[in-house]
Protein backbone atom coordinates (compact mmCIF):
# COMPACT_ATOMS: atom_id res chain seq x y z
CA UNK A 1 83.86 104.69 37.15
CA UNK A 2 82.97 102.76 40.32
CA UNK A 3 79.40 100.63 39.62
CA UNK A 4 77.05 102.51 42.76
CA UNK A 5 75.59 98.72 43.02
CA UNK A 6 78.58 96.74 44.53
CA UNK A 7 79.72 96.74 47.99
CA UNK A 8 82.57 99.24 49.49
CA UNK A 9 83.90 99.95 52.34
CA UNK A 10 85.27 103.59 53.31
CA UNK A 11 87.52 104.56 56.26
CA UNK A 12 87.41 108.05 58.06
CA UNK A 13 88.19 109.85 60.86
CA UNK A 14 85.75 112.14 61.92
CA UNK A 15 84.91 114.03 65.11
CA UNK A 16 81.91 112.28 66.95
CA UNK A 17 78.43 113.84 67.32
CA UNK A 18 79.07 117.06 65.13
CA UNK A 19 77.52 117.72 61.79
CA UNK A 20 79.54 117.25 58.84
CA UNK A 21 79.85 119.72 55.84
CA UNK A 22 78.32 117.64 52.50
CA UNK A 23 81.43 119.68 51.19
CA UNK A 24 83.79 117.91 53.01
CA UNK A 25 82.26 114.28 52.76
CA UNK A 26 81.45 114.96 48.88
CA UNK A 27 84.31 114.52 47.44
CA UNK A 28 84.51 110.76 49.36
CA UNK A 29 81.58 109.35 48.63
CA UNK A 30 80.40 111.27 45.48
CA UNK A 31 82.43 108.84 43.40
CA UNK A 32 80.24 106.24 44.60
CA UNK A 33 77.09 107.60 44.01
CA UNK A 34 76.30 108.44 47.59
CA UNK A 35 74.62 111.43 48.72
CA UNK A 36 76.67 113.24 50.55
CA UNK A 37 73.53 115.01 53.17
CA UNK A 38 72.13 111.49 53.59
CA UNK A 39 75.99 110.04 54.83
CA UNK A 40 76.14 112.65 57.20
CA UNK A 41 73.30 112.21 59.25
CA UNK A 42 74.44 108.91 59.30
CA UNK A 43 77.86 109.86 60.34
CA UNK A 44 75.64 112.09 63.37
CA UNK A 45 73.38 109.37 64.71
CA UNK A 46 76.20 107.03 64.64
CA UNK A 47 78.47 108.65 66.60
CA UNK A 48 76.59 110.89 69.26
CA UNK A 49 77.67 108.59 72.28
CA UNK A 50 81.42 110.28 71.20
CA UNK A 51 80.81 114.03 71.52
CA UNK A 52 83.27 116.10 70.44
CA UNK A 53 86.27 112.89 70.24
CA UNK A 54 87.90 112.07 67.16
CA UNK A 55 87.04 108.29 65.66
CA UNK A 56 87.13 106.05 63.12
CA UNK A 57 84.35 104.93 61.06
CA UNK A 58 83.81 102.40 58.57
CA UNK A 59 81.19 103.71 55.99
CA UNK A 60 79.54 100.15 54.59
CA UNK A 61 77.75 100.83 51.13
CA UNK A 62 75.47 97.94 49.83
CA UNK A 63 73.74 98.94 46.84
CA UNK A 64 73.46 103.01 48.07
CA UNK A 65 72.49 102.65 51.07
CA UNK A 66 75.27 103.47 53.75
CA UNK A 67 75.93 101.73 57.36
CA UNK A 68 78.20 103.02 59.51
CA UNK A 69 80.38 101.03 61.70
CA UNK A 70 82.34 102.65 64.77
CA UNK A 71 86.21 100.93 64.61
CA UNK A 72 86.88 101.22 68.05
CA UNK A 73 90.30 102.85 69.20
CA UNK A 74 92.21 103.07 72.93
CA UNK A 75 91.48 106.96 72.92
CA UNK A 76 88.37 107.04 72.26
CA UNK A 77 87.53 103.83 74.26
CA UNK A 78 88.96 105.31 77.78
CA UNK A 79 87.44 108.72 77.37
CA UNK A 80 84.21 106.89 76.94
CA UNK A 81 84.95 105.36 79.69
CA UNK A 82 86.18 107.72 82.15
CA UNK A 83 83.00 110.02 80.90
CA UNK A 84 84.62 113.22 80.91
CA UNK A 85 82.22 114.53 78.27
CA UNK A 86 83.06 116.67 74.94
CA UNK A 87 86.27 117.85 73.73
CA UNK A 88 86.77 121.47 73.45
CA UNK A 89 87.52 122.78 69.97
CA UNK A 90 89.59 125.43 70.32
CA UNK A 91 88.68 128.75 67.94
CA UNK A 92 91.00 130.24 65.72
């Protein structure tokens, strides 16, 4: 069992500026004693300048409270750059 008072560090690769399941963060952070709800609305706020593009977070836990840390990456750098706006997430 993983003491929720020390510091961690989680990687993931989530789509920018769209609201996460708790389902699918739960069984990630749960171990640590993080509420899942609370790390997604993290995960939102954090990433809303990358709208619909795919990047990589650091999720920074110091004593259960979670920062999150954009790890930047060449794809999601030059479509910030060029602004071309949200990805499309094709249905079906």
């Amino acid at each position: 069992k993983v003491d929720p008072n020390s510091e961690f560090d989680i990687y993931l690769r989530v789509r920018g500026g769209v609201v996460l399941p708790a389902q699918t963060i739960a069984p990630k952070v749960g171990p640590y004693g993080l509420p899942p709800k609370m790390v997604g609305d993290k995960i939102l706020e954090a990433t809303g300048a990358y709208k619909g593009v795919k990047v990589s977070i650091k999720l920074h836990s110091k004593q259960r409270q979670p920062t999150i840390f954009i790890l930047p990456t060449a794809s999601s750098q030059i479509i910030k750059a060029l602004g071309e706006g949200a990805r499309t997430i094709p249905k079906g």
